[in-house]
PDB file of N, CA and C in Angstrom:
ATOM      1  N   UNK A   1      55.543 102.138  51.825  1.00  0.00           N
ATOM      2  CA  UNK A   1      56.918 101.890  52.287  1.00  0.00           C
ATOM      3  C   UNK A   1      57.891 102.760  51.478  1.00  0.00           C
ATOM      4  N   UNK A   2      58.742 103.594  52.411  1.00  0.00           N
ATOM      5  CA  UNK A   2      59.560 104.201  51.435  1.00  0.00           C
ATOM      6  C   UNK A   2      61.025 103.962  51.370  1.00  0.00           C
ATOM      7  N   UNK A   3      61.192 103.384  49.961  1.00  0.00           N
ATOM      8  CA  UNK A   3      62.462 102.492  49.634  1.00  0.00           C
ATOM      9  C   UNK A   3      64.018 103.402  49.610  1.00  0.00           C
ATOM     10  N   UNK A   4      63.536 104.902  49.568  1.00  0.00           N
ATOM     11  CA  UNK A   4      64.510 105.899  49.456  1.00  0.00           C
ATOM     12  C   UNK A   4      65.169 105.827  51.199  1.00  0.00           C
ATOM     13  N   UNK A   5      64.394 105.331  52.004  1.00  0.00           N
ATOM     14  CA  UNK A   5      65.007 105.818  53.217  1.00  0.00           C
ATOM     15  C   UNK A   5      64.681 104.295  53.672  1.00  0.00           C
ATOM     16  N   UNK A   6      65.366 103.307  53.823  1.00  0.00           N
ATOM     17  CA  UNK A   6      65.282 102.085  54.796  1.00  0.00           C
ATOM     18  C   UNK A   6      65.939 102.369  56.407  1.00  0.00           C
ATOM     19  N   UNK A   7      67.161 103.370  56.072  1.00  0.00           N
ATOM     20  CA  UNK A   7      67.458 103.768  57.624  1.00  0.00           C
ATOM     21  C   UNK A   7      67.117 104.925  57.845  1.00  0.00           C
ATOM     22  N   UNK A   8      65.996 104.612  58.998  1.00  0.00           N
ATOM     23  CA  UNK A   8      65.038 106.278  59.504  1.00  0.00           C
ATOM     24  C   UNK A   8      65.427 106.255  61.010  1.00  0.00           C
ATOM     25  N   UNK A   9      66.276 107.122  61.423  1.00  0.00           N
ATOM     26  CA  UNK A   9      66.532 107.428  62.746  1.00  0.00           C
ATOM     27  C   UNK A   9      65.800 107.784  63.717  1.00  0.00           C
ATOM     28  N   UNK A  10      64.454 108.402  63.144  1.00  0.00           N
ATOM     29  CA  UNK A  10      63.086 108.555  64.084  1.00  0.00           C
ATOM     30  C   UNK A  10      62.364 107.465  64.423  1.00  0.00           C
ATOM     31  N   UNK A  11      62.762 106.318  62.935  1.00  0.00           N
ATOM     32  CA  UNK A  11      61.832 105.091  63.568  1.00  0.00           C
ATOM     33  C   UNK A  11      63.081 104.150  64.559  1.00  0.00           C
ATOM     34  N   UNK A  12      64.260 104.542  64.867  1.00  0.00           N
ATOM     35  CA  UNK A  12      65.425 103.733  65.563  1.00  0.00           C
ATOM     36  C   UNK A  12      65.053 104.345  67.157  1.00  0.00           C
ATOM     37  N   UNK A  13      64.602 105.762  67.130  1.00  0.00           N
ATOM     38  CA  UNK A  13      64.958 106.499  68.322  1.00  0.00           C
ATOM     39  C   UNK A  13      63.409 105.866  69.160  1.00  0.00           C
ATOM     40  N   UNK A  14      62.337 105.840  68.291  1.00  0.00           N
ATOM     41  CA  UNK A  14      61.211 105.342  68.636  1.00  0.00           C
ATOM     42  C   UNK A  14      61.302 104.056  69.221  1.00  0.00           C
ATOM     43  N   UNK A  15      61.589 103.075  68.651  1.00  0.00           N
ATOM     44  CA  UNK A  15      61.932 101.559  69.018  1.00  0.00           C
ATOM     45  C   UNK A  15      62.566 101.824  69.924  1.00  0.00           C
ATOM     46  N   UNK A  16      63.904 102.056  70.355  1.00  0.00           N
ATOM     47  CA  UNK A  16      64.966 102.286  71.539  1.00  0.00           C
ATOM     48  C   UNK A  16      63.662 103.242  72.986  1.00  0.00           C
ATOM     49  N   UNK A  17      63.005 103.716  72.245  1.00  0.00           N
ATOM     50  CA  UNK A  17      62.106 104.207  73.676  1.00  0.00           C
ATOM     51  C   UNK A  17      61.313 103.730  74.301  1.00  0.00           C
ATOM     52  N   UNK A  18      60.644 102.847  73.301  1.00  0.00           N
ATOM     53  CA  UNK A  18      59.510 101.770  73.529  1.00  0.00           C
ATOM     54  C   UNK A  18      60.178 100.377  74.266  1.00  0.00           C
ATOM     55  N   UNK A  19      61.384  99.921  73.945  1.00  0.00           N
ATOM     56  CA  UNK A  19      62.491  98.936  74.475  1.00  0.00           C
ATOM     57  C   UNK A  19      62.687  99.521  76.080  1.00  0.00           C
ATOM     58  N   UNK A  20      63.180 101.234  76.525  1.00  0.00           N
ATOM     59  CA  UNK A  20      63.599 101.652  76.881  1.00  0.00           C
ATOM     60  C   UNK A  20      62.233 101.375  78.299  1.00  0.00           C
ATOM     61  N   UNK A  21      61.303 101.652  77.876  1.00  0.00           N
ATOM     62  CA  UNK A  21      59.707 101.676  78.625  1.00  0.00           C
ATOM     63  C   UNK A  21      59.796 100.875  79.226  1.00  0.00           C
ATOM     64  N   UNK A  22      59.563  99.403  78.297  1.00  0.00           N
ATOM     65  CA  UNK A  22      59.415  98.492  78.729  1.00  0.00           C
ATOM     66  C   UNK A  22      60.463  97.860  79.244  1.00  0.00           C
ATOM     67  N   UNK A  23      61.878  97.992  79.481  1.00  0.00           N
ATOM     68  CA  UNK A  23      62.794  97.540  80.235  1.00  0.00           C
ATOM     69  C   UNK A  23      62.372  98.265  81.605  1.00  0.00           C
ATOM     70  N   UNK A  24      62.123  99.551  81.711  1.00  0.00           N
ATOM     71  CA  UNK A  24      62.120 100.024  82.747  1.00  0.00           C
ATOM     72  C   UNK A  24      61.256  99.725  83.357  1.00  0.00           C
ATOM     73  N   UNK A  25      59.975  98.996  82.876  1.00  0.00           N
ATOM     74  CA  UNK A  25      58.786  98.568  83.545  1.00  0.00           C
ATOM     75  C   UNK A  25      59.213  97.506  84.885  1.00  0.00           C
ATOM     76  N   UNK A  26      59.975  96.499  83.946  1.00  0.00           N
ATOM     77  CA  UNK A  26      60.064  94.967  84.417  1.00  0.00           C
ATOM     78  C   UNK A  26      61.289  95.442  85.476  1.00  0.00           C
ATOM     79  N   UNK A  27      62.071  96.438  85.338  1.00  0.00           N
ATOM     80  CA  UNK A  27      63.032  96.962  86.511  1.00  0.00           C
ATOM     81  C   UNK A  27      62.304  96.822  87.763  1.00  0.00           C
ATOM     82  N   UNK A  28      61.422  97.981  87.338  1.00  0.00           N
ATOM     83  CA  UNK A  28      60.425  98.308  88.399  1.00  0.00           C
ATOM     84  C   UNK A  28      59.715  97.168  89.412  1.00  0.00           C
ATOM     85  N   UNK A  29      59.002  96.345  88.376  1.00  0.00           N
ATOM     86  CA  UNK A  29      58.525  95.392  89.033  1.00  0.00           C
ATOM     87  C   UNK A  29      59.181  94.423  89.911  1.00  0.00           C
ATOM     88  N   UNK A  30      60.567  94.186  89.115  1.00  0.00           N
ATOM     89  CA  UNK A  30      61.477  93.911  90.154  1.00  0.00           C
ATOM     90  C   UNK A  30      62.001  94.394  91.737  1.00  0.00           C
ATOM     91  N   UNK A  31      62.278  95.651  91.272  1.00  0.00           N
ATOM     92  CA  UNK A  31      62.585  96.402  92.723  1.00  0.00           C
ATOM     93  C   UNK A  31      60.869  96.269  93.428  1.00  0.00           C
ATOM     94  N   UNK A  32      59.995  96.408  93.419  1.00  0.00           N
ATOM     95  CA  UNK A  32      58.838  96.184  93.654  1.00  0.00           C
ATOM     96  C   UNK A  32      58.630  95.102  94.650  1.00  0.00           C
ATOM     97  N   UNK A  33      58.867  94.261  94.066  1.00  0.00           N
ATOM     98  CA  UNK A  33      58.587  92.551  94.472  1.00  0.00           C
ATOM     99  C   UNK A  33      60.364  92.825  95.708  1.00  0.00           C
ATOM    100  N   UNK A  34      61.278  93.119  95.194  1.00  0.00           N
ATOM    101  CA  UNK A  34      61.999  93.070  96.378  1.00  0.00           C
ATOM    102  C   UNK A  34      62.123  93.645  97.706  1.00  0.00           C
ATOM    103  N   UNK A  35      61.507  94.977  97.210  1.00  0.00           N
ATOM    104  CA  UNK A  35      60.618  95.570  98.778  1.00  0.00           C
ATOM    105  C   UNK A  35      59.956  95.450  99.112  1.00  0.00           C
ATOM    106  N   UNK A  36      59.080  94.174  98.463  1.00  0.00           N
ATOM    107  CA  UNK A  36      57.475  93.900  99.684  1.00  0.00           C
ATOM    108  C   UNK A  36      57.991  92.814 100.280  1.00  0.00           C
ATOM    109  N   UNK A  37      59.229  91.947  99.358  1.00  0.00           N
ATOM    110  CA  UNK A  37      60.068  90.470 100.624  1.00  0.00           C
ATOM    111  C   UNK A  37      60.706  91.720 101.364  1.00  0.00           C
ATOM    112  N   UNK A  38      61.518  92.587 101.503  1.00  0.00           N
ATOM    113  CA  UNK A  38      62.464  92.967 102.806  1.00  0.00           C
ATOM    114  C   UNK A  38      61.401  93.603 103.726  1.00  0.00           C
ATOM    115  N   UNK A  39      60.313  94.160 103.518  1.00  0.00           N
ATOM    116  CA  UNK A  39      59.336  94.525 104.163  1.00  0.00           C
ATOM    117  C   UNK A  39      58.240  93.736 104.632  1.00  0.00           C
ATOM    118  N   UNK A  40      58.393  92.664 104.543  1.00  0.00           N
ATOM    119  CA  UNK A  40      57.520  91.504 105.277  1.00  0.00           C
ATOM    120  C   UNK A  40      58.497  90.210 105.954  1.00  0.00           C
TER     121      UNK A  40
END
């Protein structure tokens, strides 16, 4: 662990992408599920 750097902007930009993924997943699945109800 390195105590010289507690705020690392590579490990902020990383997290925010991985957040970013997985928000966009559950979007998806959403719009997903709402075009197989308007399409049936």
């Amino acid at each position: 662990m390195d105590v010289r750097e507690p705020f690392s902007y590579e490990n902020l930009v990383q997290s925010a992408i991985v957040l970013f993924d997985c928000l966009a997943a559950k979007i998806d699945l959403v719009f997903n599920l709402m075009a197989n109800r308007i399409t049936l």
